[in-house]
Protein backbone atom coordinates (compact mmCIF):
# COMPACT_ATOMS: atom_id res chain seq x y z
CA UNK A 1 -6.00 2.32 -10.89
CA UNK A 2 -8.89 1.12 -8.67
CA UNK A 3 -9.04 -1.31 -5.98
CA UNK A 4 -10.44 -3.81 -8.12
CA UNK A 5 -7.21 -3.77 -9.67
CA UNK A 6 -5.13 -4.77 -6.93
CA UNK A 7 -7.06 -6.38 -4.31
CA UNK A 8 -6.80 -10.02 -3.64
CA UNK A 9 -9.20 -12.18 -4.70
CA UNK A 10 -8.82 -14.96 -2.70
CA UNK A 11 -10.26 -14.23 0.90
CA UNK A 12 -10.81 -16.61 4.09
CA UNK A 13 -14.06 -15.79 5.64
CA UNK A 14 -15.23 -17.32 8.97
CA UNK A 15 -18.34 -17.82 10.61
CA UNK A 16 -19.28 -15.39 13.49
CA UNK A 17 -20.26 -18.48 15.75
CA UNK A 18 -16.55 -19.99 15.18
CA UNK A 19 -14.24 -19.45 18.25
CA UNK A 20 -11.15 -17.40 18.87
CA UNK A 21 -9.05 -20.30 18.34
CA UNK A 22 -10.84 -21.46 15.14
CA UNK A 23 -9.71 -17.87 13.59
CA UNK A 24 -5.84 -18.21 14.66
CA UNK A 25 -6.16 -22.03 13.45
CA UNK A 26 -7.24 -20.68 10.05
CA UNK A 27 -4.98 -17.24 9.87
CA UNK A 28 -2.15 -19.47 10.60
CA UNK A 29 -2.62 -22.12 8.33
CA UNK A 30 -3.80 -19.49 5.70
CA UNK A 31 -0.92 -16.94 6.60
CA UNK A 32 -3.20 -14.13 6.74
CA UNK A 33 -3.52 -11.23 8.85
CA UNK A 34 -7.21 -11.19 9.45
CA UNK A 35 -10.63 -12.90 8.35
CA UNK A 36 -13.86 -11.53 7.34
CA UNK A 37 -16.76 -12.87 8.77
CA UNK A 38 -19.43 -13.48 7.07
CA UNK A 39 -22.40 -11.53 7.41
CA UNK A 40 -25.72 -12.80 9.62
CA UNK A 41 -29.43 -11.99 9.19
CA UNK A 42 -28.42 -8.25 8.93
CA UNK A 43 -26.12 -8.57 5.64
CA UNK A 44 -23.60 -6.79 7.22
CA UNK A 45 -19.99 -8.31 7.08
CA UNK A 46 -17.58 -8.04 10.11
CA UNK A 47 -13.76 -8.28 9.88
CA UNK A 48 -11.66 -9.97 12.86
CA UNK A 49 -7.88 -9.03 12.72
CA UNK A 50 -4.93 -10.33 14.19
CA UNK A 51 -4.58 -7.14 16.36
CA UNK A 52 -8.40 -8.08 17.49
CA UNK A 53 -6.85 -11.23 18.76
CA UNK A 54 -4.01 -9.98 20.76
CA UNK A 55 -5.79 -6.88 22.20
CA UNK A 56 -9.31 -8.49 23.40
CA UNK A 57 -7.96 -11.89 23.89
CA UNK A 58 -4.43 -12.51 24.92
CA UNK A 59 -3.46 -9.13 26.30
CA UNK A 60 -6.86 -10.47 28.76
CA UNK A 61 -5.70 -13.57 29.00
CA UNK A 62 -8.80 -14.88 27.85
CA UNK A 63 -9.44 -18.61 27.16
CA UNK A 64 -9.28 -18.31 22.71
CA UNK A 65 -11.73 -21.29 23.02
CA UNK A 66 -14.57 -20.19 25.17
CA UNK A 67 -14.70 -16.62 23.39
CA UNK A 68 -16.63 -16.24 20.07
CA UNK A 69 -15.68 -14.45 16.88
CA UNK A 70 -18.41 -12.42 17.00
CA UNK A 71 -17.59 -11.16 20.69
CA UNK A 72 -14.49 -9.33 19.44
CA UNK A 73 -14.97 -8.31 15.44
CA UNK A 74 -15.36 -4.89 14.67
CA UNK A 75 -18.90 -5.21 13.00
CA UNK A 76 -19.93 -3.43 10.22
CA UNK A 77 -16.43 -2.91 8.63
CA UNK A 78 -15.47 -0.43 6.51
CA UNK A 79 -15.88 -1.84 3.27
CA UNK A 80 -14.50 -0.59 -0.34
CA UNK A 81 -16.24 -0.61 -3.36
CA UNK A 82 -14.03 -1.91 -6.21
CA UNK A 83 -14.40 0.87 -8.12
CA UNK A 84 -12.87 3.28 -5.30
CA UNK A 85 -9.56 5.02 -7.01
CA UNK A 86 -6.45 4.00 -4.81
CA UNK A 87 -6.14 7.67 -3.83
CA UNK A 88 -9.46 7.63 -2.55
CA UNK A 89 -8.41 3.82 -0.43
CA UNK A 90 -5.28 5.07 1.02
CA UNK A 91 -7.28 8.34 2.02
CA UNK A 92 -9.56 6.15 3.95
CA UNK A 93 -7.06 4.36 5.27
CA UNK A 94 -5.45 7.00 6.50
CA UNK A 95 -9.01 9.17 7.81
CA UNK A 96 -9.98 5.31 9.88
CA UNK A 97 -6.89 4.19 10.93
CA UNK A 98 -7.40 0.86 9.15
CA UNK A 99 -5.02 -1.65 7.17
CA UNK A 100 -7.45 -3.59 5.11
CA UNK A 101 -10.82 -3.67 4.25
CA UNK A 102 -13.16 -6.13 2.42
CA UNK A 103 -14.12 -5.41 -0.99
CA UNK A 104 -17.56 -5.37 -1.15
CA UNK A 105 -20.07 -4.72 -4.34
CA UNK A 106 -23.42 -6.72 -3.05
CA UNK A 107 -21.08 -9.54 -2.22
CA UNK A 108 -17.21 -10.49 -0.84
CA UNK A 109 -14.98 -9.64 -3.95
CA UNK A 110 -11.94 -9.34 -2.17
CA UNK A 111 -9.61 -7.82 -0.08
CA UNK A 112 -7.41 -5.01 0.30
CA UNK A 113 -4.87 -3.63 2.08
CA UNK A 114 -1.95 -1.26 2.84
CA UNK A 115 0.54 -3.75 1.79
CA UNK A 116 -1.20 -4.29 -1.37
CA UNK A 117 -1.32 -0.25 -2.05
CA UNK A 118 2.32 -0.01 -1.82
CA UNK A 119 3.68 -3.29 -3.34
CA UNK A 120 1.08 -3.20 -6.48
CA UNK A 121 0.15 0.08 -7.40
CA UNK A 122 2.28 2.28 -9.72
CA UNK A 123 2.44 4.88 -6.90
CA UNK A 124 5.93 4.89 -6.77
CA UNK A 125 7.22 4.22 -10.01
CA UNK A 126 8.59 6.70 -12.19
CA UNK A 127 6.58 7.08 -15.46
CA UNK A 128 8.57 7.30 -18.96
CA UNK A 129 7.88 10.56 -19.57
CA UNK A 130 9.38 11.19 -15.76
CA UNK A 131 12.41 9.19 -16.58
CA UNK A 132 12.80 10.94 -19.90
CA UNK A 133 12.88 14.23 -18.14
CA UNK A 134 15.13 13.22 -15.81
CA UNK A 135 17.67 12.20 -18.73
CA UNK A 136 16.93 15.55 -20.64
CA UNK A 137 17.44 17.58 -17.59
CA UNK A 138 20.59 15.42 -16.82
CA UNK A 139 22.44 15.63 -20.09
CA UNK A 140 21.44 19.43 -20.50
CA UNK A 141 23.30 19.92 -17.08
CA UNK A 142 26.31 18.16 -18.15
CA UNK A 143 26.22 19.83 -21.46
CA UNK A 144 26.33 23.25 -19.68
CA UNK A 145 29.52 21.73 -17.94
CA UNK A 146 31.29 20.64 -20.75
CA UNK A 147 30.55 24.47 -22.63
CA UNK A 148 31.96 25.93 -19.64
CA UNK A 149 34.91 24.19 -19.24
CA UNK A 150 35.34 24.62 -22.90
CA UNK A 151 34.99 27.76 -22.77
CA UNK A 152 37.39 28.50 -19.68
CA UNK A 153 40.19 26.26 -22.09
CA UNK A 154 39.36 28.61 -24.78
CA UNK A 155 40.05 31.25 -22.52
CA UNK A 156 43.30 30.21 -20.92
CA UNK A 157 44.38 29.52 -24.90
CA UNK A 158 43.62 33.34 -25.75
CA UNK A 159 45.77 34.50 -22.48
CA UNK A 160 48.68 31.91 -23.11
CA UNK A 161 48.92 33.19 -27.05
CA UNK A 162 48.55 36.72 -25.42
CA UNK A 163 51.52 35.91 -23.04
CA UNK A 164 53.79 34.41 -26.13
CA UNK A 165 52.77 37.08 -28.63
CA UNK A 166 54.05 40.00 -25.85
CA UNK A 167 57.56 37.85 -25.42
């Protein structure tokens, strides 16, 4: 799978030039976790994040209104192409110390995220041939039992026959 394949498509974007409190407005009305701002003269797209927010701004106690987007997004963001195996994602993920990143392929496809590696990608779901196995390996176990147990009964039947056969 690639992140094309389970990114979301539907991304809020906000203007560098918008406030602090113009990004919570929209994250909370949108329910997301962070915005991508749209790129200026430069092309380059930024990425302002809830954790942005609360480290530059409230933990500051800065006034949300008189500070601008663009005075706390991390600019240029790490950006994914969509053709990026998820592999490669959650190794970059894991190599920046991010939890989302814009999906980018000379424009704003999407979106993706940690969230959306682990609750849409097959990466942990057993595959058929893994669940087969499992059933194989299962029954062959209990078959040994079974043989064994028969075996011990066939046993115990020779010595009891012994037994009555010496009386």
């Amino acid at each position: 799978m690639k992140a094309a394949d389970i990114m979301t498509t539907k991304v809020c974007t906000i203007n560098t030039l918008a406030t602090v409190a113009e990004a919570i407005a929209l994250m909370k009305d949108k329910r997301v976790r962070s915005l991508i701002v749209e790129p200026s003269e430069d092309g380059a797209y930024g990425i302002v994040t809830e954790t942005d927010i609360i480290y530059k701004v409230a933990s500051q106690d800065r006034d949300p209104n008189s500070i601008m987007v663009y005075q706390i997004m991390t600019k240029p963001c790490i950006v994914v192409n969509p053709d990026l195996d998820l592999k490669n994602v959650a190794r970059l993920f894991a190599e920046t110390g991010i939890a989302r990143a814009p999906v980018i392929q000379k424009q704003l496809l999407g979106m993706i995220s940690t969230t959306d590696l682990i609750m849409k990608s097959n990466v942990t779901q057993p595959t058929a041939s893994n669940n087969l196995s499992a059933k194989i390996h299962q029954t062959m176990l209990h078959n040994r039992v079974a043989a064994d147990l028969q075996s011990e009964i066939e046993q115990e039947c020779e010595a009891a026959w012994d037994a009555v056969e010496e009386t």
